[in-house]
PDB file of N, CA and C in Angstrom:
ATOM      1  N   UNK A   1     -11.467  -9.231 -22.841  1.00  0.00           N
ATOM      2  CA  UNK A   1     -10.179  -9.697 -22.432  1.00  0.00           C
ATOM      3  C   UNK A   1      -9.948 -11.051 -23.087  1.00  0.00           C
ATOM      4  N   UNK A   2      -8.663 -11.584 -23.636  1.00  0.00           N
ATOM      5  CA  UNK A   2      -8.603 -12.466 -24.715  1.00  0.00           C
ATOM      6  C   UNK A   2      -7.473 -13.198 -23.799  1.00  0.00           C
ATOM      7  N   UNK A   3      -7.637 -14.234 -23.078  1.00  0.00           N
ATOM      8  CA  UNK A   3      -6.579 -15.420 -22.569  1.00  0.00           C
ATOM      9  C   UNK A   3      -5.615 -15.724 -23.464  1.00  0.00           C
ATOM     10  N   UNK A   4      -4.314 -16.126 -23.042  1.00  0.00           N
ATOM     11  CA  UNK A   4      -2.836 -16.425 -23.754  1.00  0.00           C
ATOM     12  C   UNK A   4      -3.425 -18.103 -24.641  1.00  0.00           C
ATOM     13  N   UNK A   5      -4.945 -18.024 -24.250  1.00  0.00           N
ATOM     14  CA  UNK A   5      -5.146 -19.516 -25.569  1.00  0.00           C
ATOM     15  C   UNK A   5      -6.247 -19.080 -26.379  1.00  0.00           C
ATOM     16  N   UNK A   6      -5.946 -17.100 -26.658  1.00  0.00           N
ATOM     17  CA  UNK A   6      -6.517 -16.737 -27.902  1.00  0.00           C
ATOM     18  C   UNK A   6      -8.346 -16.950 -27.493  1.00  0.00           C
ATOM     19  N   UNK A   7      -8.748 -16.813 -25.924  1.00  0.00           N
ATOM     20  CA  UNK A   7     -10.195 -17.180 -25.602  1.00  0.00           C
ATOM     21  C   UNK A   7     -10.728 -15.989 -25.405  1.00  0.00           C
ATOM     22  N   UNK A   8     -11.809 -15.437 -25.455  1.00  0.00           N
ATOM     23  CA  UNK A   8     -12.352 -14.291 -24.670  1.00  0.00           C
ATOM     24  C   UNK A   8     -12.561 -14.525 -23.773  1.00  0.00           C
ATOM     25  N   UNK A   9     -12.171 -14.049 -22.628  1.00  0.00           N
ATOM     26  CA  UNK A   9     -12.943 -13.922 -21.005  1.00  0.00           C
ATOM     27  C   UNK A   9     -13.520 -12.670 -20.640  1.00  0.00           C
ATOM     28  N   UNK A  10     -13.916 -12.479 -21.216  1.00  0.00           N
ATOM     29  CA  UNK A  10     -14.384 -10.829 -20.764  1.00  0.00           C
ATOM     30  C   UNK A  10     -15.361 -11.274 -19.421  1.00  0.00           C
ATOM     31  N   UNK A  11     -16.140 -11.834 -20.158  1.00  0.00           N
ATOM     32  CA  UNK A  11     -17.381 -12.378 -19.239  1.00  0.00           C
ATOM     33  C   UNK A  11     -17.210 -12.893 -17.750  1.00  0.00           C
ATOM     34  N   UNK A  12     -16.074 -13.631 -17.659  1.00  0.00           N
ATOM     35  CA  UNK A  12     -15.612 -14.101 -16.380  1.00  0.00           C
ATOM     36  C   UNK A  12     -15.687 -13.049 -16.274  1.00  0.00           C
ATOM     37  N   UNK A  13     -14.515 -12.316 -16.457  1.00  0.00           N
ATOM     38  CA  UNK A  13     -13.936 -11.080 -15.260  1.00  0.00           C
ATOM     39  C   UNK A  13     -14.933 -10.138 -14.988  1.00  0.00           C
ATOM     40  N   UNK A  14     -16.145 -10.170 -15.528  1.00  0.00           N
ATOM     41  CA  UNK A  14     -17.363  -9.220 -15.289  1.00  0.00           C
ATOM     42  C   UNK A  14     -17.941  -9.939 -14.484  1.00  0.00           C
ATOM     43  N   UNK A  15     -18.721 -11.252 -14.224  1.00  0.00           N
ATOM     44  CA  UNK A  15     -18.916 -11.809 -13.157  1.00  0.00           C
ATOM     45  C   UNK A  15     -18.128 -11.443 -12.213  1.00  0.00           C
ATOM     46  N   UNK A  16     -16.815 -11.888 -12.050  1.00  0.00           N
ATOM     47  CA  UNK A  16     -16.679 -12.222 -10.719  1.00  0.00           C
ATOM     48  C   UNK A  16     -16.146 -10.361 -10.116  1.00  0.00           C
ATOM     49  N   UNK A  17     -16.252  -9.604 -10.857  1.00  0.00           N
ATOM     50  CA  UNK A  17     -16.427  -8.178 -10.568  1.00  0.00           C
ATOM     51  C   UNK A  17     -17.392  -7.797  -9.846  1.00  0.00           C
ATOM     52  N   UNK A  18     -18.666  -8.645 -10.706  1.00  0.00           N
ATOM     53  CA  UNK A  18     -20.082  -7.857  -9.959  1.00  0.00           C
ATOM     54  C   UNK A  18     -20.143  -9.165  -8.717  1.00  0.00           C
ATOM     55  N   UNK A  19     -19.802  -9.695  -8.507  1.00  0.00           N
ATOM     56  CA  UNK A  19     -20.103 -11.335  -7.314  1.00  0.00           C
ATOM     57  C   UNK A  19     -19.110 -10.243  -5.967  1.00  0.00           C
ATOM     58  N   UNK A  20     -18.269  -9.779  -6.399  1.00  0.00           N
ATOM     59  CA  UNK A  20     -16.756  -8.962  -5.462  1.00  0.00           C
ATOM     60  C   UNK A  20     -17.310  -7.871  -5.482  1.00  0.00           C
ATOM     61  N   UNK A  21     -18.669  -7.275  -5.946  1.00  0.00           N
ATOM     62  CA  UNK A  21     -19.230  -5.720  -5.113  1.00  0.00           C
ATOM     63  C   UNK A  21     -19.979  -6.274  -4.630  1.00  0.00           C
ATOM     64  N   UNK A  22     -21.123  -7.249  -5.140  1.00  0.00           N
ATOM     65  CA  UNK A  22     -22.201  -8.108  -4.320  1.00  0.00           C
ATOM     66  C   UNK A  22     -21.701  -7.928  -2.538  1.00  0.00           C
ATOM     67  N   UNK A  23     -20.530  -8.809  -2.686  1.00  0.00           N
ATOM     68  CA  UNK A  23     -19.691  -9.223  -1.508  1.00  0.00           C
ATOM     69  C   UNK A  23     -19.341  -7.910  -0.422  1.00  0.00           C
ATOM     70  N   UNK A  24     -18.936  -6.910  -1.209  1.00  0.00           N
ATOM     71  CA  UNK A  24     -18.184  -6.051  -0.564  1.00  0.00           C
ATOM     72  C   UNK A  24     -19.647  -4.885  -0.012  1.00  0.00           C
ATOM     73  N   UNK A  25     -20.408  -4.527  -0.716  1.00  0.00           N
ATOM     74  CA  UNK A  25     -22.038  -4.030  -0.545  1.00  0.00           C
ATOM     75  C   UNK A  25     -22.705  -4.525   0.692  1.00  0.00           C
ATOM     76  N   UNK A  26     -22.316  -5.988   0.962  1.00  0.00           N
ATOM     77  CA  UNK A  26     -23.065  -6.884   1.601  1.00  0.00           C
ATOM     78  C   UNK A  26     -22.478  -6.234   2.994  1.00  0.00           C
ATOM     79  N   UNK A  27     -21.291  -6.573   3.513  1.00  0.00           N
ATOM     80  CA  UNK A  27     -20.168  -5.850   4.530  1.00  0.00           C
ATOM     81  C   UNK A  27     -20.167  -4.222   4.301  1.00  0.00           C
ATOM     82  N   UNK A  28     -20.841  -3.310   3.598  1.00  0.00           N
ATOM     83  CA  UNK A  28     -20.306  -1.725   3.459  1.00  0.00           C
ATOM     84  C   UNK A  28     -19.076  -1.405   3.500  1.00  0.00           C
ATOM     85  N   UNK A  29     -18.838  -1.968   2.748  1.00  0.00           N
ATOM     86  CA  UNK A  29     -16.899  -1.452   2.334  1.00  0.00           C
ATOM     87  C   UNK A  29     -17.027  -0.445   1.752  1.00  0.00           C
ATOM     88  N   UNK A  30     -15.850   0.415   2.492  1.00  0.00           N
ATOM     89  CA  UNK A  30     -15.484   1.601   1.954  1.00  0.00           C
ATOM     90  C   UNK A  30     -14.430   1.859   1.421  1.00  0.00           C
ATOM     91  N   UNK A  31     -13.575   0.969   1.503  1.00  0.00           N
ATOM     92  CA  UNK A  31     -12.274   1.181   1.015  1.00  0.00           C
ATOM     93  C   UNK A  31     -11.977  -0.581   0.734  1.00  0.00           C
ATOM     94  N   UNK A  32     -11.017  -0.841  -0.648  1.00  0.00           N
ATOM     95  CA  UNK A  32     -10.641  -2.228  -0.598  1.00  0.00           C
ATOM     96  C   UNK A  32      -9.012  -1.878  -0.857  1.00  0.00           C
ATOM     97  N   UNK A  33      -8.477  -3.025  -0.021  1.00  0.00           N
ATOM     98  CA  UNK A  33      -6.982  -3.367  -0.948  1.00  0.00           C
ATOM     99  C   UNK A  33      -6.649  -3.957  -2.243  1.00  0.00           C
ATOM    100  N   UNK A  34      -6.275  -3.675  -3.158  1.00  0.00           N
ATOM    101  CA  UNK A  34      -6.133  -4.431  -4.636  1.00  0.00           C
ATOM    102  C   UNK A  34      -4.938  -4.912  -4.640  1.00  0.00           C
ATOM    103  N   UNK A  35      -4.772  -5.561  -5.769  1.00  0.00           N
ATOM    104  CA  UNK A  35      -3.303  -6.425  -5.936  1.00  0.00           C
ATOM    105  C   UNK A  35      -2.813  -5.593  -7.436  1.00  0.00           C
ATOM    106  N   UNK A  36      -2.214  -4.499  -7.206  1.00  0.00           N
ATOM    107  CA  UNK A  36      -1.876  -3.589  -8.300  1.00  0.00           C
ATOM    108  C   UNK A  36      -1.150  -4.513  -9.818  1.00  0.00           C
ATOM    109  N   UNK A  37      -1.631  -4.217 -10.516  1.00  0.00           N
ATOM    110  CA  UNK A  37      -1.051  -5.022 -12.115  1.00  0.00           C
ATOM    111  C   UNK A  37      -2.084  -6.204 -12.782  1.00  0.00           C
ATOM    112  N   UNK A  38      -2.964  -6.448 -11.554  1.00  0.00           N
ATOM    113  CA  UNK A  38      -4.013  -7.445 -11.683  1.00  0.00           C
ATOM    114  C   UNK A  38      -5.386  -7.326 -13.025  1.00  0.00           C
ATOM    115  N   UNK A  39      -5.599  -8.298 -13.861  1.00  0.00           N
ATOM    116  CA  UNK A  39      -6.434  -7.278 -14.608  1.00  0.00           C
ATOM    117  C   UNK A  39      -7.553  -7.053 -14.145  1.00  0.00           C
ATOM    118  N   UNK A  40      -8.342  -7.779 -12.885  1.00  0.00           N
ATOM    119  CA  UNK A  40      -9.458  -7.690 -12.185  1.00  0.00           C
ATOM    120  C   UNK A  40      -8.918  -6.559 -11.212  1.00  0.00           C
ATOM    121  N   UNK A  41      -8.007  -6.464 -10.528  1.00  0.00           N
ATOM    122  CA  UNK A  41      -7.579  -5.419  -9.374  1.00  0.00           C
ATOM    123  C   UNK A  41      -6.859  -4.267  -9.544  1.00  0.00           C
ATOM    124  N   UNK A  42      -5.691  -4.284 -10.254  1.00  0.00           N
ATOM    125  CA  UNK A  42      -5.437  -3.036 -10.880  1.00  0.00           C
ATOM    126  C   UNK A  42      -5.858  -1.922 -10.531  1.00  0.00           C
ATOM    127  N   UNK A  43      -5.011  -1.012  -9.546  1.00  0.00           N
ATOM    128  CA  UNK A  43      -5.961   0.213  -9.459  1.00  0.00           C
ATOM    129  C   UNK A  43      -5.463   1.781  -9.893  1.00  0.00           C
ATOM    130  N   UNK A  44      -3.701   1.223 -11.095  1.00  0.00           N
ATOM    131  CA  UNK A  44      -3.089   1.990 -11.247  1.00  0.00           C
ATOM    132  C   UNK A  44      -2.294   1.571 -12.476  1.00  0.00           C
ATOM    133  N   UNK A  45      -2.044   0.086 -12.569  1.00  0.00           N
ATOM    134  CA  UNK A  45      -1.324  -0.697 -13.901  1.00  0.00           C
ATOM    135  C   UNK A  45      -1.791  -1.862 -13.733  1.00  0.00           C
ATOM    136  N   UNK A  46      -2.149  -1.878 -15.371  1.00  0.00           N
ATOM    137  CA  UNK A  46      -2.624  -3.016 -15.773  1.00  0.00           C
ATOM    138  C   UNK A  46      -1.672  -3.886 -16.803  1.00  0.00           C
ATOM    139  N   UNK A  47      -1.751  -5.070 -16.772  1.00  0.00           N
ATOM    140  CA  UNK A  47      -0.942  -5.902 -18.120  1.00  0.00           C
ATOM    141  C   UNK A  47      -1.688  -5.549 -18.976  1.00  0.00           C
ATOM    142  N   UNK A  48      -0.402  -5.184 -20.340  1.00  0.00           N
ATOM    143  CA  UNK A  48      -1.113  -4.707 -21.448  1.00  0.00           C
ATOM    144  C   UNK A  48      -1.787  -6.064 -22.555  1.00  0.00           C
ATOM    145  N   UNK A  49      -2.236  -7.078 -22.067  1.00  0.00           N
ATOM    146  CA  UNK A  49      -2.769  -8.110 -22.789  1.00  0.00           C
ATOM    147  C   UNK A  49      -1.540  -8.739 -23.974  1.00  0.00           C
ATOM    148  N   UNK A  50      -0.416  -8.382 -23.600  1.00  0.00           N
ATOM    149  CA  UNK A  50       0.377  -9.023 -25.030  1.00  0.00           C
ATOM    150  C   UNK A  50       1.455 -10.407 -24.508  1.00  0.00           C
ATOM    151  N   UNK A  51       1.011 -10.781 -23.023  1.00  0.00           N
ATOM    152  CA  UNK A  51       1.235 -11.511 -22.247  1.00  0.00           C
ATOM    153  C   UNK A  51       2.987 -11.564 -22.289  1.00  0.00           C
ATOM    154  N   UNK A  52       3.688 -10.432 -22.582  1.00  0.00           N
ATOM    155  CA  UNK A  52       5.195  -9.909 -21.878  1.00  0.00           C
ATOM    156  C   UNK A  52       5.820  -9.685 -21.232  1.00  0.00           C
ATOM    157  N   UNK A  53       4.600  -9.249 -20.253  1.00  0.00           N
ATOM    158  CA  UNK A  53       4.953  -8.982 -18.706  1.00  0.00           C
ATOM    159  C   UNK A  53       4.913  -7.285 -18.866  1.00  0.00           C
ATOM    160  N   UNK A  54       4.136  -6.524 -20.130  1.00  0.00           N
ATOM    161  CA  UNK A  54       4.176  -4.982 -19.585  1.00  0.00           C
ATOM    162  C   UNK A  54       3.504  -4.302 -19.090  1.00  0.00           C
ATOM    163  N   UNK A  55       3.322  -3.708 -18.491  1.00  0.00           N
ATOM    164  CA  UNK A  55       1.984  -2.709 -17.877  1.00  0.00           C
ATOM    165  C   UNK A  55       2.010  -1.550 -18.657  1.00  0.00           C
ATOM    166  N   UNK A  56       0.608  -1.057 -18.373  1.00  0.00           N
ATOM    167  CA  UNK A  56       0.626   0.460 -18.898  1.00  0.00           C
ATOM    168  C   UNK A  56      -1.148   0.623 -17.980  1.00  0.00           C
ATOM    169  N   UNK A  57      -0.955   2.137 -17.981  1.00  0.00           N
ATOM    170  CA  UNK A  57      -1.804   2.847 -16.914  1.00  0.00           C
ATOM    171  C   UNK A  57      -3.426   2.434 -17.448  1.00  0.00           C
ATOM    172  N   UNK A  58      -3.813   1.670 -15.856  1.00  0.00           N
ATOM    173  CA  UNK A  58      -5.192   1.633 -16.063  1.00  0.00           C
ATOM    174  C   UNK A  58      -6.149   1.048 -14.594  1.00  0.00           C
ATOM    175  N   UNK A  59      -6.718   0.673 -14.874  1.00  0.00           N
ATOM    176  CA  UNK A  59      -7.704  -0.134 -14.071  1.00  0.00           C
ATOM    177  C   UNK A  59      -8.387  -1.280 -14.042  1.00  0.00           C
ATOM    178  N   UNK A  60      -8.427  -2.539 -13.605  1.00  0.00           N
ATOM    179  CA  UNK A  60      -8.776  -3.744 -13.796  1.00  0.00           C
ATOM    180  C   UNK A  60     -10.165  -3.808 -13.841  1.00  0.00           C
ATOM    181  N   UNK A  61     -11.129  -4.888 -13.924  1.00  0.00           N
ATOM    182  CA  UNK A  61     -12.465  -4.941 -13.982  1.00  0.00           C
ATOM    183  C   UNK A  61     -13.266  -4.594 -12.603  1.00  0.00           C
ATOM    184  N   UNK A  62     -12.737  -5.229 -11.879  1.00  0.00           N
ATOM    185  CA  UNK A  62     -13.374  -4.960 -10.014  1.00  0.00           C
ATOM    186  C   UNK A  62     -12.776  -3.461  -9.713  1.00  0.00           C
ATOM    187  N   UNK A  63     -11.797  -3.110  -9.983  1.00  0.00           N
ATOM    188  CA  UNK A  63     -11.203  -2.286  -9.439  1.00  0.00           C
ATOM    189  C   UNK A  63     -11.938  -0.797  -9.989  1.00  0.00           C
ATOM    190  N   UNK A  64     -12.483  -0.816 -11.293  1.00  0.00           N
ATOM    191  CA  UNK A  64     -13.165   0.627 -11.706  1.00  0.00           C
ATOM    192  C   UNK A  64     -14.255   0.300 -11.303  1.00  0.00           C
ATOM    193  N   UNK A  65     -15.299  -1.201 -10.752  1.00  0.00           N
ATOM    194  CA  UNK A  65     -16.502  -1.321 -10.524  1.00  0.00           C
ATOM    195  C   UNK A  65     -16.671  -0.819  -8.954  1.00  0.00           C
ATOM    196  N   UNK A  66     -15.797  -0.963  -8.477  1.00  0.00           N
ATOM    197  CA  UNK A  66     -15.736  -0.755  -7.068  1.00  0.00           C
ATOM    198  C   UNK A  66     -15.493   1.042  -7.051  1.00  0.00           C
ATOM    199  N   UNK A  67     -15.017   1.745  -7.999  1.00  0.00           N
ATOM    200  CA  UNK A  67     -14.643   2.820  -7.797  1.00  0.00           C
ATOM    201  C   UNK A  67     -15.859   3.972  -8.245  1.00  0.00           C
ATOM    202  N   UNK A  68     -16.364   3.135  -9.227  1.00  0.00           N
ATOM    203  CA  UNK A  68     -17.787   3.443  -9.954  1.00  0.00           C
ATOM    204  C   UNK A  68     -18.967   3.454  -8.384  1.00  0.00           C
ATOM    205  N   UNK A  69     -18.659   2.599  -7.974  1.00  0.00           N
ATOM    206  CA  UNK A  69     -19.935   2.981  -6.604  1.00  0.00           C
ATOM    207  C   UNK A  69     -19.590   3.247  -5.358  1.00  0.00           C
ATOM    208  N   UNK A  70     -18.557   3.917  -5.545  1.00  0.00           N
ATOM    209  CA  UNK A  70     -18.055   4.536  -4.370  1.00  0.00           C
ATOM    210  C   UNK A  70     -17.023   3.985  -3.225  1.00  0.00           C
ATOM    211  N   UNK A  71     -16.419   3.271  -3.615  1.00  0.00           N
ATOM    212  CA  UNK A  71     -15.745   1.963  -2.832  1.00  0.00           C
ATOM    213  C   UNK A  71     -14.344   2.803  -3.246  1.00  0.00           C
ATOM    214  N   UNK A  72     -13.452   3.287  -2.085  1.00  0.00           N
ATOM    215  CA  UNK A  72     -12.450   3.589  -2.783  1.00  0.00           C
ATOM    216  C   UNK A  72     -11.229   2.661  -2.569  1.00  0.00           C
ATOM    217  N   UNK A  73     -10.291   2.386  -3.722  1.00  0.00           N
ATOM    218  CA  UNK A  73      -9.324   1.717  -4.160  1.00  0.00           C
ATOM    219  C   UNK A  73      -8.068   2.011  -3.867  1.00  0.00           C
ATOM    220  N   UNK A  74      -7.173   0.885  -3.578  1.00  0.00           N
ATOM    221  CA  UNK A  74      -5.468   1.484  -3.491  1.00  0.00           C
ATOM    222  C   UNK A  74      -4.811  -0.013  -3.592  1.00  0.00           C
ATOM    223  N   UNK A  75      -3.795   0.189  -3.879  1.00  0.00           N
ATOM    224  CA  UNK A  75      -2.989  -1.117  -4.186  1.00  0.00           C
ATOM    225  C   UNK A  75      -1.817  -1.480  -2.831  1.00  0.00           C
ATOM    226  N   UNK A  76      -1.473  -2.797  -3.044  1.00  0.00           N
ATOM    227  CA  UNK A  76      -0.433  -2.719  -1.857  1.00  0.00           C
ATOM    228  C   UNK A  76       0.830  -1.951  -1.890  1.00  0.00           C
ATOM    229  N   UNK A  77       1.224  -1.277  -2.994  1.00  0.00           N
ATOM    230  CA  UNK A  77       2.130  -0.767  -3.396  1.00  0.00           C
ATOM    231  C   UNK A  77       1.856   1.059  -2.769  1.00  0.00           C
ATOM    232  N   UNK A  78       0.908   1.089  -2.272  1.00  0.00           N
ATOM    233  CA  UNK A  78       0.095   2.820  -2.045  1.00  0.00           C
ATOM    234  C   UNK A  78       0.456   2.465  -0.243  1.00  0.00           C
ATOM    235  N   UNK A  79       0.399   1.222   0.319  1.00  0.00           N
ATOM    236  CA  UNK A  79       0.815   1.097   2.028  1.00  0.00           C
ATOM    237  C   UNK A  79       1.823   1.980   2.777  1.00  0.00           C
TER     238      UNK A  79
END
């Protein structure tokens, strides 16, 4: 993932992905709320990185890690 000052962050958003199952593992969450469009939360549209404001269909970093171990996902927009 490349910040609007041309940086890679990939790495953040993989930390604080695996720190937010750590967290959620710790409590046995079975289900989380996401903040849909988010690129960490996303559980349906993501910003397409061209910092325009567009989405297109996907999944944020926490949001497929959480879905990957069984944690299931929905956005506030799914309420």
């Amino acid at each position: 993932m490349i910040s609007c000052e041309d940086k890679d962050v990939t790495e953040n958003f993989i930390k604080g992905a695996e720190e937010s199952l750590k967290i959620a593992k710790m409590f046995n969450c079975k289900q989380a709320l996401l903040k849909e469009g988010s690129p960490s939360c996303g559980c349906n549209l993501i910003y397409d990185g061209t910092f325009t404001g567009n989405k297109i269909s996907g999944m944020g970093v926490t949001a497929a890690l959480f879905k990957e171990n069984n944690i299931e996902v929905f956005s506030e927009k799914e309420l």
